[in-house]
N, C-alpha and C. Protein backbone atom coordinates (compact mmCIF):
# COMPACT_ATOMS: atom_id res chain seq x y z
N UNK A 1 5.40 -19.49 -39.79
CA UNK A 1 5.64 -18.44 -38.81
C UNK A 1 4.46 -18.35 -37.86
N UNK A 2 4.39 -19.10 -36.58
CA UNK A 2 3.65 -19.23 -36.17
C UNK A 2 3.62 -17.99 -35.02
N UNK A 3 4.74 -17.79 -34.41
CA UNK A 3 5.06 -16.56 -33.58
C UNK A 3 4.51 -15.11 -34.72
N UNK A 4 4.42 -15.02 -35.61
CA UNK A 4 3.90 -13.75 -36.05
C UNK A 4 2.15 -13.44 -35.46
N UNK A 5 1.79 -13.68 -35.26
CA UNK A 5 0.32 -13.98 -34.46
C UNK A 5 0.29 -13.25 -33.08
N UNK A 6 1.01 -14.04 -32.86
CA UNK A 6 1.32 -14.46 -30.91
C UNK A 6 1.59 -12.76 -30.92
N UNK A 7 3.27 -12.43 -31.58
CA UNK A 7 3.86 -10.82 -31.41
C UNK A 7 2.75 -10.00 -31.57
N UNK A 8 2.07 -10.13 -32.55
CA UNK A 8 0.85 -8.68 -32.68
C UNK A 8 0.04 -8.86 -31.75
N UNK A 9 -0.59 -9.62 -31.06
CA UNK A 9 -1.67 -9.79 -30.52
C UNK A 9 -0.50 -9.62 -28.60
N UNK A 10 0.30 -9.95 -27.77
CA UNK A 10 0.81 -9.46 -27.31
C UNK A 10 1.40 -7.92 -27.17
N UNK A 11 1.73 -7.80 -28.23
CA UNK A 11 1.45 -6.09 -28.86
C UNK A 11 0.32 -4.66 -28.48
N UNK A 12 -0.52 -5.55 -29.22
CA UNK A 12 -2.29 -4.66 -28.78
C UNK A 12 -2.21 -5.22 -27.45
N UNK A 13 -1.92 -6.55 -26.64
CA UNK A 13 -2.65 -5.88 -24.90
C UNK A 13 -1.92 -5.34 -24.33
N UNK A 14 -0.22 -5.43 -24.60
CA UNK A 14 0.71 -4.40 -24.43
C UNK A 14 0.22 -2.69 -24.28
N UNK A 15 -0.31 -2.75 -25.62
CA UNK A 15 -0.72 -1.05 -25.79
C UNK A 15 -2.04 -0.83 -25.10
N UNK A 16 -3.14 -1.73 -25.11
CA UNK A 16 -4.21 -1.27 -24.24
C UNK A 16 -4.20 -1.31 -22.48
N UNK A 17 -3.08 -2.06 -22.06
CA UNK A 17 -2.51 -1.69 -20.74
C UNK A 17 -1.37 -0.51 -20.73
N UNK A 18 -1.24 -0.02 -21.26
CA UNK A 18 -0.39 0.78 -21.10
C UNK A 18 -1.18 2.20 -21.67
N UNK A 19 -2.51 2.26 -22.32
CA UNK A 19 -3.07 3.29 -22.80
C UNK A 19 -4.23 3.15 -21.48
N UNK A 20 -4.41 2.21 -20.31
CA UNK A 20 -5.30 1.64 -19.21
C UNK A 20 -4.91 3.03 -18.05
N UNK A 21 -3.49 2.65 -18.19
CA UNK A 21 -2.55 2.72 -17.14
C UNK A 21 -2.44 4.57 -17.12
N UNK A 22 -2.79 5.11 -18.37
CA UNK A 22 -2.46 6.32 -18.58
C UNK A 22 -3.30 7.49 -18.33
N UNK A 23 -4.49 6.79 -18.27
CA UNK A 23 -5.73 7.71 -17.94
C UNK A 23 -6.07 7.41 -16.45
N UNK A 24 -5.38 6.65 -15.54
CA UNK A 24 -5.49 6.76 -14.38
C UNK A 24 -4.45 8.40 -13.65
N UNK A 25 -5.49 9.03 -12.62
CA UNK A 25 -5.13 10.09 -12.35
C UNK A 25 -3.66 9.94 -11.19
N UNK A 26 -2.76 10.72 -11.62
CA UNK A 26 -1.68 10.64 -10.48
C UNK A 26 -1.61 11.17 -9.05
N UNK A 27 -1.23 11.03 -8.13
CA UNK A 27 -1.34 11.38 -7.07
C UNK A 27 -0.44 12.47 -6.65
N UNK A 28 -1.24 13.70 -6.35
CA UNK A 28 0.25 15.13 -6.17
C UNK A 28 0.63 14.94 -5.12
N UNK A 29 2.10 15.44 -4.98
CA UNK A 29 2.48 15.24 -3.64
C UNK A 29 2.41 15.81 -2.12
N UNK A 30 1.28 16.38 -2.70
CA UNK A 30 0.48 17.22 -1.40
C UNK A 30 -0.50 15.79 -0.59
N UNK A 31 -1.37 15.08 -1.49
CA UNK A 31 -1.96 14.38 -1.35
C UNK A 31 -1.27 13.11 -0.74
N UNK A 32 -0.17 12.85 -1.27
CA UNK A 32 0.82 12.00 -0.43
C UNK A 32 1.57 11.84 0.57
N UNK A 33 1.87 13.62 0.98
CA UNK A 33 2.40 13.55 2.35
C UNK A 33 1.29 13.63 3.16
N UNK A 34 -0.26 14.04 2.87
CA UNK A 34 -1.09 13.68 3.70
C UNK A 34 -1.22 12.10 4.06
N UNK A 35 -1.91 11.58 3.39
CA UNK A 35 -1.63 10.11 3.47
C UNK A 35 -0.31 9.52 4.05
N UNK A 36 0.52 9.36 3.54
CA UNK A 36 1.86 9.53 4.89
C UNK A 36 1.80 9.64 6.15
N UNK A 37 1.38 11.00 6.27
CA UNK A 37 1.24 11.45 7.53
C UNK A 37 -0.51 10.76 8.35
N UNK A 38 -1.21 10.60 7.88
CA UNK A 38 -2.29 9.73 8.18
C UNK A 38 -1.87 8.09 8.56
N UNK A 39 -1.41 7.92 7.78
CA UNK A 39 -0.43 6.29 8.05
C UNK A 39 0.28 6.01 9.30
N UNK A 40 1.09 7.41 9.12
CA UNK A 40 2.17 7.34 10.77
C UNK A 40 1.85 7.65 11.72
N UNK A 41 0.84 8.52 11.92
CA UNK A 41 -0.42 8.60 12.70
C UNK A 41 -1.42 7.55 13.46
N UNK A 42 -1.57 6.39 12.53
CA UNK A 42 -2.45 5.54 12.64
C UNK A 42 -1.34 4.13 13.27
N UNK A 43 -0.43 4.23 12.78
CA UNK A 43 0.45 3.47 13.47
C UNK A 43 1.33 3.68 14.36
N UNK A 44 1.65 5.00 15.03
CA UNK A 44 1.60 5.38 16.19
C UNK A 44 0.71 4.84 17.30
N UNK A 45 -0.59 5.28 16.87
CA UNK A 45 -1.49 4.53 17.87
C UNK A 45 -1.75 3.00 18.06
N UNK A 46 -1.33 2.50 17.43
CA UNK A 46 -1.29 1.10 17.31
C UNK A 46 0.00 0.76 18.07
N UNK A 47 1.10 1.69 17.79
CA UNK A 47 2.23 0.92 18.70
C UNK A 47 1.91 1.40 20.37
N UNK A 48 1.05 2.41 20.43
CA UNK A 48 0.73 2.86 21.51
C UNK A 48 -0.01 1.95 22.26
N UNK A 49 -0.75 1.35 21.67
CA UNK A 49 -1.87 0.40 22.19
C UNK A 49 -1.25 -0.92 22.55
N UNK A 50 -0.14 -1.27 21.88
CA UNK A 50 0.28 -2.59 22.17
C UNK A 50 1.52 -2.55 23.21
N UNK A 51 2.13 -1.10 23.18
CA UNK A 51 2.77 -0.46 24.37
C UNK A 51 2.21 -0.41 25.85
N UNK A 52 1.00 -0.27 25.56
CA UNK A 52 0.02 -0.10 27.00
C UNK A 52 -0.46 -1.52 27.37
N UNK A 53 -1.09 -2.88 26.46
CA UNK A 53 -1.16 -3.58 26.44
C UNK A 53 -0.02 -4.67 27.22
N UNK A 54 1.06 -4.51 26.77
CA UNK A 54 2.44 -5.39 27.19
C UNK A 54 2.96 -4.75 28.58
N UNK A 55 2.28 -3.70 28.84
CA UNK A 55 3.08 -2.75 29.99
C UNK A 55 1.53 -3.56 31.03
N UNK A 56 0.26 -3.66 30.89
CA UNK A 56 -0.53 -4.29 31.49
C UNK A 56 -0.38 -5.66 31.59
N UNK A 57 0.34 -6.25 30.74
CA UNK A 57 0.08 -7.74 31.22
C UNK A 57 1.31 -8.01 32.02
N UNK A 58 2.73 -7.30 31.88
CA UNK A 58 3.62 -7.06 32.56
C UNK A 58 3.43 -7.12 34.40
N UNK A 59 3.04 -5.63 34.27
CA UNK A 59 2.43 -5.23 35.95
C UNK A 59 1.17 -6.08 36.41
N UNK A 60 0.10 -6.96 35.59
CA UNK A 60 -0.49 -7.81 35.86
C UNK A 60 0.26 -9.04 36.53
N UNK A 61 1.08 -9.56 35.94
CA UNK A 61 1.24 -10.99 35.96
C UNK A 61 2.50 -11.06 37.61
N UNK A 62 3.35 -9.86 37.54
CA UNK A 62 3.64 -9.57 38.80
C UNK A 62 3.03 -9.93 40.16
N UNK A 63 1.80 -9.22 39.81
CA UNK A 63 0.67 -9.46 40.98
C UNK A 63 0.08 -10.79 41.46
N UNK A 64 0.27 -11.03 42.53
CA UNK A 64 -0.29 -12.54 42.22
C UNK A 64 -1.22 -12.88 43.65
């Protein structure tokens, strides 16, 4: 029985990732719609920038 080994020892890192995993703190969902809202924020301005960008090379390239 060579698999009897392998199962226990798969077992224990089973349980020490999962006892890893448990003492990490969760995130409330106050903290998440901030972040959210920081995100969509930040990528707003980014579509803004590449909005202004494409609208300049636009009315640039017109010009000649």
């Amino acid at each position: 029985m060579t698999r009897g080994n392998q199962r226990d020892q798969d077992r224990l890192k089973a349980q020490k990732k999962a006892a890893a995993s448990a003492k990490k703190p969760k995130e409330s969902a106050a903290n998440l719609a901030k972040r959210k809202e920081a995100d969509a924020e930040i990528l707003r301005q980014k579509q803004k920038l590449a909005a202004d960008k494409a609208a300049a090379e636009a009315g640039g390239s017109n010009k000649k």
